[in-house]
PDB file of N, CA and C in Angstrom:
ATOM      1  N   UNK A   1      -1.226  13.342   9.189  1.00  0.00           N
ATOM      2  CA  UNK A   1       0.152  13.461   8.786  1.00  0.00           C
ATOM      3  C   UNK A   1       0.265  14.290   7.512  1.00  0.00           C
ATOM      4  N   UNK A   2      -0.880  14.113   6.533  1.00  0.00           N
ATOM      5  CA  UNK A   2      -0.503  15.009   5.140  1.00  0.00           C
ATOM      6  C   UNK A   2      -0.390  16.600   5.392  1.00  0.00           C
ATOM      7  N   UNK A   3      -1.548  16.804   6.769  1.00  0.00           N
ATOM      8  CA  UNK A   3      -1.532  18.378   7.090  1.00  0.00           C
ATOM      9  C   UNK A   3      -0.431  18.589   7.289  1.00  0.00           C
ATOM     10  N   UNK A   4       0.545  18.081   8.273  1.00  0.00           N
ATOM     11  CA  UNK A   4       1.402  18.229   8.791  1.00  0.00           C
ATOM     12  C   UNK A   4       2.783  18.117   7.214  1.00  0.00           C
ATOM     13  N   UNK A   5       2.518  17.223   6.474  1.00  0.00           N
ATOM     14  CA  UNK A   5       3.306  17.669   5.416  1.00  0.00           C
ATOM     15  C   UNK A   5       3.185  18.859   4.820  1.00  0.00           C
ATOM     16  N   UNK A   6       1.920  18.861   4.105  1.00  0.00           N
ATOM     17  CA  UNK A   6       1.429  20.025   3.773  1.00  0.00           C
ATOM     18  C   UNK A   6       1.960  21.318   4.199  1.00  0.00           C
ATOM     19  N   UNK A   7       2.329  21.729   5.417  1.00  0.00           N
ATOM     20  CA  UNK A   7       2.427  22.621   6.188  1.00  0.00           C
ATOM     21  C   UNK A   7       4.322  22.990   5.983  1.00  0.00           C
ATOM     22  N   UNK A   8       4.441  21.908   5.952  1.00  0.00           N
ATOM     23  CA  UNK A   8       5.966  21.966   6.049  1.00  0.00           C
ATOM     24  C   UNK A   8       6.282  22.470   4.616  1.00  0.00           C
ATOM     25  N   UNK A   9       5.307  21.718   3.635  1.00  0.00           N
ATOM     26  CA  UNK A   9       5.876  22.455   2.387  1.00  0.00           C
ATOM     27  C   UNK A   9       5.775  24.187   2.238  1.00  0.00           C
ATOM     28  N   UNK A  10       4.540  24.655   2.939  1.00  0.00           N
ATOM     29  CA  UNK A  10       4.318  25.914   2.497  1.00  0.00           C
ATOM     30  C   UNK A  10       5.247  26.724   3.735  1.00  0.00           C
ATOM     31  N   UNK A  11       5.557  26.340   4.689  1.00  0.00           N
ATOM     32  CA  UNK A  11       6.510  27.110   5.375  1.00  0.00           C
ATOM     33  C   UNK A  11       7.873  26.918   5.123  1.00  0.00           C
ATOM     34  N   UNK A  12       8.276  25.853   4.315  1.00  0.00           N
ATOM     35  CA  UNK A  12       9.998  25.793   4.049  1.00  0.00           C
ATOM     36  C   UNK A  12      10.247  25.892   2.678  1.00  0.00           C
ATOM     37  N   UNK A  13       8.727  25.818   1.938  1.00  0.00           N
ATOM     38  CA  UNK A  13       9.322  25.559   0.346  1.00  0.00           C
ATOM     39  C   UNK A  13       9.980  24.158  -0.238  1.00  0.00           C
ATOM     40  N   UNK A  14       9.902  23.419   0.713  1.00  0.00           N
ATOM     41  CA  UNK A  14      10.714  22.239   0.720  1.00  0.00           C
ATOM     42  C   UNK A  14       9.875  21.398  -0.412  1.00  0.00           C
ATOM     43  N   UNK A  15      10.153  20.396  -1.342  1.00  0.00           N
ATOM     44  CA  UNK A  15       9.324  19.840  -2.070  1.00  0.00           C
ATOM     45  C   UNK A  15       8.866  18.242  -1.460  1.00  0.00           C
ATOM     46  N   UNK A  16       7.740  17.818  -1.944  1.00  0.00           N
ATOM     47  CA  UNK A  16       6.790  17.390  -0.737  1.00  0.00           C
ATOM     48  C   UNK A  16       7.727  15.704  -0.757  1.00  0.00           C
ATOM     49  N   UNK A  17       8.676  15.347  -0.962  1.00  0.00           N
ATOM     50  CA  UNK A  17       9.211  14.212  -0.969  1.00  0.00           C
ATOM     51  C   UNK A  17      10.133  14.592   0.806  1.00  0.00           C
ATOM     52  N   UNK A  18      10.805  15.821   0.462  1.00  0.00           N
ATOM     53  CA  UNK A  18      11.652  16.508   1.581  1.00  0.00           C
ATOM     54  C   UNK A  18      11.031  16.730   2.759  1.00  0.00           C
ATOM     55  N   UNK A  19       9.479  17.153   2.750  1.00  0.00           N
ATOM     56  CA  UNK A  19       8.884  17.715   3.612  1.00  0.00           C
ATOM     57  C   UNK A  19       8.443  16.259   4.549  1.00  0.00           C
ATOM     58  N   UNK A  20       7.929  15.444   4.042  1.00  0.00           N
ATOM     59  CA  UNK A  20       7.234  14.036   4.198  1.00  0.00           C
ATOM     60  C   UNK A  20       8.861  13.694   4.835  1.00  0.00           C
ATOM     61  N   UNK A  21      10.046  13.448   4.624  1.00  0.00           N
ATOM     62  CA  UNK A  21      11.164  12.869   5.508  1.00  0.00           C
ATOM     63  C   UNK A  21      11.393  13.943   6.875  1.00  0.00           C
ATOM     64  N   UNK A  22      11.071  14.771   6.726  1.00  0.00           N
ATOM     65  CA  UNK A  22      11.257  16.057   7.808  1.00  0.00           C
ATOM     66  C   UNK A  22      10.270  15.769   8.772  1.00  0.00           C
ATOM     67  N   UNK A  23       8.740  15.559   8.267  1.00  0.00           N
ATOM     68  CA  UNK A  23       7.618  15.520   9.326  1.00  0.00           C
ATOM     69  C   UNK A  23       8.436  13.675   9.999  1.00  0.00           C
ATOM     70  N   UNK A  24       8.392  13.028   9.150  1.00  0.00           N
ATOM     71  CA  UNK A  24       8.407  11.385   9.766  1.00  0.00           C
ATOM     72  C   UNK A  24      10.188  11.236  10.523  1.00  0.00           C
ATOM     73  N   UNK A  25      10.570  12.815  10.479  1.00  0.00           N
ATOM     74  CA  UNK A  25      11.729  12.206  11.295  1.00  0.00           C
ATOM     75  C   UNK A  25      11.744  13.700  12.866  1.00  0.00           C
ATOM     76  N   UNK A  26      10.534  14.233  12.364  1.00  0.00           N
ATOM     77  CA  UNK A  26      10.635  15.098  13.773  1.00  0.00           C
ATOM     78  C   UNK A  26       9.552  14.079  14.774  1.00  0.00           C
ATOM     79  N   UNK A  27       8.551  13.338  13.935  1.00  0.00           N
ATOM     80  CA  UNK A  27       7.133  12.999  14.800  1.00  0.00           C
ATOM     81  C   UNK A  27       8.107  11.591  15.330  1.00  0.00           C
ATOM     82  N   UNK A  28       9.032  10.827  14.854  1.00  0.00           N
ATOM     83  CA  UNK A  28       9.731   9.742  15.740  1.00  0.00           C
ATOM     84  C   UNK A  28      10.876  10.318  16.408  1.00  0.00           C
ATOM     85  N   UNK A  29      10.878  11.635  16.385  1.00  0.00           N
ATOM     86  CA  UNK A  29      11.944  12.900  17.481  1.00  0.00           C
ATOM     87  C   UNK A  29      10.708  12.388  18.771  1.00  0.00           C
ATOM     88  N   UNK A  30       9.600  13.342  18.748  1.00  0.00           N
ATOM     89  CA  UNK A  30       8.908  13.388  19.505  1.00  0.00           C
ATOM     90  C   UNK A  30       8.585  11.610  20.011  1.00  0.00           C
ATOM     91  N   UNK A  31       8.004  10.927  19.053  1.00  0.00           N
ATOM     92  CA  UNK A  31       7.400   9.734  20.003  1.00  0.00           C
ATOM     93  C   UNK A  31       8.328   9.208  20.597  1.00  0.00           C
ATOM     94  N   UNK A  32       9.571   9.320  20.619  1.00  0.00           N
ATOM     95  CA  UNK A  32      11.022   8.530  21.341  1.00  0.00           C
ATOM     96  C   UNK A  32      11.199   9.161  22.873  1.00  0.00           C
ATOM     97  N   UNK A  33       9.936  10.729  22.669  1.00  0.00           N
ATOM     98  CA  UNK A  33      10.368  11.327  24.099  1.00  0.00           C
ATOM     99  C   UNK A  33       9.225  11.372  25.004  1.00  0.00           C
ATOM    100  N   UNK A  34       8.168  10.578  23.967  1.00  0.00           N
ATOM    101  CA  UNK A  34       7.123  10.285  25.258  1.00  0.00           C
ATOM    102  C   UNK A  34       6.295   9.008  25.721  1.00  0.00           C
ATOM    103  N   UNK A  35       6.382   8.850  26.584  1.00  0.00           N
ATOM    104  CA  UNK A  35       5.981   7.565  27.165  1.00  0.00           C
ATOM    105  C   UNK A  35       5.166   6.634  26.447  1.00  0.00           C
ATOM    106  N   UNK A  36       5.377   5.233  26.308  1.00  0.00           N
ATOM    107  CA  UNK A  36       4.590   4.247  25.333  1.00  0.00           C
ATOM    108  C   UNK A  36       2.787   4.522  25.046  1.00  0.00           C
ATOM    109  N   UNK A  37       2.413   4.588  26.080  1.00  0.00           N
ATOM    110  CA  UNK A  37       0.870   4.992  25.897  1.00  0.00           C
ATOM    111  C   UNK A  37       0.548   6.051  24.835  1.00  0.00           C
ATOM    112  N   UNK A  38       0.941   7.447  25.293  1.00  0.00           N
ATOM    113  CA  UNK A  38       1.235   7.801  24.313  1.00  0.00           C
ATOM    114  C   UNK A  38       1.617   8.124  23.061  1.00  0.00           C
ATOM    115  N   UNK A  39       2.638   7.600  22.800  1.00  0.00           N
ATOM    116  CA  UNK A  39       3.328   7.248  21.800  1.00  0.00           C
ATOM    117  C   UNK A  39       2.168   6.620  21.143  1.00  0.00           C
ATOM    118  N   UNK A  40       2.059   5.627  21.375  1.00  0.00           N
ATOM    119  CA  UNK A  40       0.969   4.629  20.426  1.00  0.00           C
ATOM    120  C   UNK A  40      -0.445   5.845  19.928  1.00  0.00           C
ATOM    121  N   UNK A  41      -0.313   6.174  20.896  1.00  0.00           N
ATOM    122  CA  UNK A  41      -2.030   6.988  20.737  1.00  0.00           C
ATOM    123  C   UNK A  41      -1.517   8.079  20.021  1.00  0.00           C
ATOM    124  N   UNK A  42      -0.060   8.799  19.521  1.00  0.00           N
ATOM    125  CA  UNK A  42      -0.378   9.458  18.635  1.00  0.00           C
ATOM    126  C   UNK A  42      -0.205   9.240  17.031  1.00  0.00           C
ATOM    127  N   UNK A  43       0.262   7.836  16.632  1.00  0.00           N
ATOM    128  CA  UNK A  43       0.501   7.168  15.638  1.00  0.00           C
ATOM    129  C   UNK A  43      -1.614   6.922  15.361  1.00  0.00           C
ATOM    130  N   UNK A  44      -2.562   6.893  15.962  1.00  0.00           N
ATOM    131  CA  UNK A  44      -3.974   7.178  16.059  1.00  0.00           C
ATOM    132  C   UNK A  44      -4.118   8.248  15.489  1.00  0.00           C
ATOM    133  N   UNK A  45      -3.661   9.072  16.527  1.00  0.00           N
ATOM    134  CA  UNK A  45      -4.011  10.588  16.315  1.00  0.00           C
ATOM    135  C   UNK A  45      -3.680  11.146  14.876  1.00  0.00           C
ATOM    136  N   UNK A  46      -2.634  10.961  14.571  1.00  0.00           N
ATOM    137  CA  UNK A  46      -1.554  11.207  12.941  1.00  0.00           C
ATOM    138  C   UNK A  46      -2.446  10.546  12.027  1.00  0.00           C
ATOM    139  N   UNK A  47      -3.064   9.463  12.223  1.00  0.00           N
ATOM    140  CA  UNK A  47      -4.015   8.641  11.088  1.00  0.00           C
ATOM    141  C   UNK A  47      -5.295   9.308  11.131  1.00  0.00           C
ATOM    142  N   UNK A  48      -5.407   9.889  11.895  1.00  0.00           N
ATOM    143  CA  UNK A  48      -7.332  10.678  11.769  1.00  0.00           C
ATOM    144  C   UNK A  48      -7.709  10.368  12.709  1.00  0.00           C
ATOM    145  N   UNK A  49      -7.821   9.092  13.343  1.00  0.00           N
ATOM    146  CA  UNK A  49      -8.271   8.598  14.488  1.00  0.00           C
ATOM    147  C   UNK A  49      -8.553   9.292  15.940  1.00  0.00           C
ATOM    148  N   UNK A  50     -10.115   9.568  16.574  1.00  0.00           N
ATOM    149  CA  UNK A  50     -10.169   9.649  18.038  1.00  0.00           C
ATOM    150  C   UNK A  50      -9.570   9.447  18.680  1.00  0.00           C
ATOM    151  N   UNK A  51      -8.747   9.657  19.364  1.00  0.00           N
ATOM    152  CA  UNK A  51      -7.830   8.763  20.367  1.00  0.00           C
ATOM    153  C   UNK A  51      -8.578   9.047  21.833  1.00  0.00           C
ATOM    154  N   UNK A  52      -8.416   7.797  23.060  1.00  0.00           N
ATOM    155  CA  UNK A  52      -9.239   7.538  23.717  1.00  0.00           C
ATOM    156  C   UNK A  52      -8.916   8.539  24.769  1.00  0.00           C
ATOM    157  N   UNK A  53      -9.568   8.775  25.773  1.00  0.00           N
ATOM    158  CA  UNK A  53      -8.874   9.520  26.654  1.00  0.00           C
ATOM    159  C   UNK A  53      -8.717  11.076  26.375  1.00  0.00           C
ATOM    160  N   UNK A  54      -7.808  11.928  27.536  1.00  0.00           N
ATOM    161  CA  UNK A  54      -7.363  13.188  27.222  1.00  0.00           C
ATOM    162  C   UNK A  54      -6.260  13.042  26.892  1.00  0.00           C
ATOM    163  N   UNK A  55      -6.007  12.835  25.745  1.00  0.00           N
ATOM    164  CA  UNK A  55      -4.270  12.522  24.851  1.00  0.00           C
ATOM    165  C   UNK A  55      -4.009  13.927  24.831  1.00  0.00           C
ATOM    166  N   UNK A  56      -4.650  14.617  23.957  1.00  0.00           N
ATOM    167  CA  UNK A  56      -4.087  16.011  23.807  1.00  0.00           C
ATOM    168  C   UNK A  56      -3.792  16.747  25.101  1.00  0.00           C
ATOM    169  N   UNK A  57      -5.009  16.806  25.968  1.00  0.00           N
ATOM    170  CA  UNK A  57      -4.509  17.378  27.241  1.00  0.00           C
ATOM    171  C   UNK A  57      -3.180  16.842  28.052  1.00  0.00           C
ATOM    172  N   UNK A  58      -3.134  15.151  27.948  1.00  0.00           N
ATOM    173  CA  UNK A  58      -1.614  14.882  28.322  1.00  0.00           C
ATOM    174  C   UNK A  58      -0.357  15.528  27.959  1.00  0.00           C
ATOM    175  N   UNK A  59      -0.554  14.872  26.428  1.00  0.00           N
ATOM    176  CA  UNK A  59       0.442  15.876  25.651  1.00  0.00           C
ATOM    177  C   UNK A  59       0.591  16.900  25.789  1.00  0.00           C
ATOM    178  N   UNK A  60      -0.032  18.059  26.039  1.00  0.00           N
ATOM    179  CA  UNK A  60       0.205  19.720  26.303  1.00  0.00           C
ATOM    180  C   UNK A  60       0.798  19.718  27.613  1.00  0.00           C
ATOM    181  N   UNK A  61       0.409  18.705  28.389  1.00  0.00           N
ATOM    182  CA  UNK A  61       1.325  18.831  30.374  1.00  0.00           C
ATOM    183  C   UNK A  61       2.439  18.052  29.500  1.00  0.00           C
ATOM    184  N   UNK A  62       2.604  17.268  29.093  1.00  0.00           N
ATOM    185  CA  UNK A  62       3.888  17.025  28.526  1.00  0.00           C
ATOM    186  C   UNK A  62       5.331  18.189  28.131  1.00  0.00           C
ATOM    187  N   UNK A  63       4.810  18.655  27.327  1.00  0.00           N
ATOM    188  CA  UNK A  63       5.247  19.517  26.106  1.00  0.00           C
ATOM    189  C   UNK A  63       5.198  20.983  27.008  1.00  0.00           C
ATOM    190  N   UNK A  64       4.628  21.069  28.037  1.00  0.00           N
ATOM    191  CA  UNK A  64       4.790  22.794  29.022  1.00  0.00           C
ATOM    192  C   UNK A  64       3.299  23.675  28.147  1.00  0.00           C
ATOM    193  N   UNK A  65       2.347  22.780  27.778  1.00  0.00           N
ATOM    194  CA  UNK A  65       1.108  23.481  27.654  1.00  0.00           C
ATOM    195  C   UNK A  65       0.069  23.556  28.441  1.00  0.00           C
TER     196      UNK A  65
END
């Protein structure tokens, strides 16, 4: 999740209080639009965590990857 802040700061300029409400309100955009299994496994994924399975490969047939 910090990359993902991180990222937001250097592409919007946004300061990292702004950026951190932006990432935690697009990533519960996304987990609201994908199925519970998921969902759970990427609240894993966001923490560092392995997640079990082909999550990412789900996610990309998800998402049109």
């Amino acid at each position: 999740m910090e990359e993902l802040i991180k990222l937001i700061e250097q592409k919007t300029g946004l300061p990292e209080s702004q950026a951190r409400q932006a990432a935690e309100t697009a990533i519960s955009f996304i987990k609201g639009k994908l199925p519970e299994p998921l969902a759970g496994q990427l609240d894993g994924l966001l923490a560092g965590k392995a997640p079990g399975g082909d999550v990412l490969g789900k996610l990309g047939g998800l998402l049109g990857g």
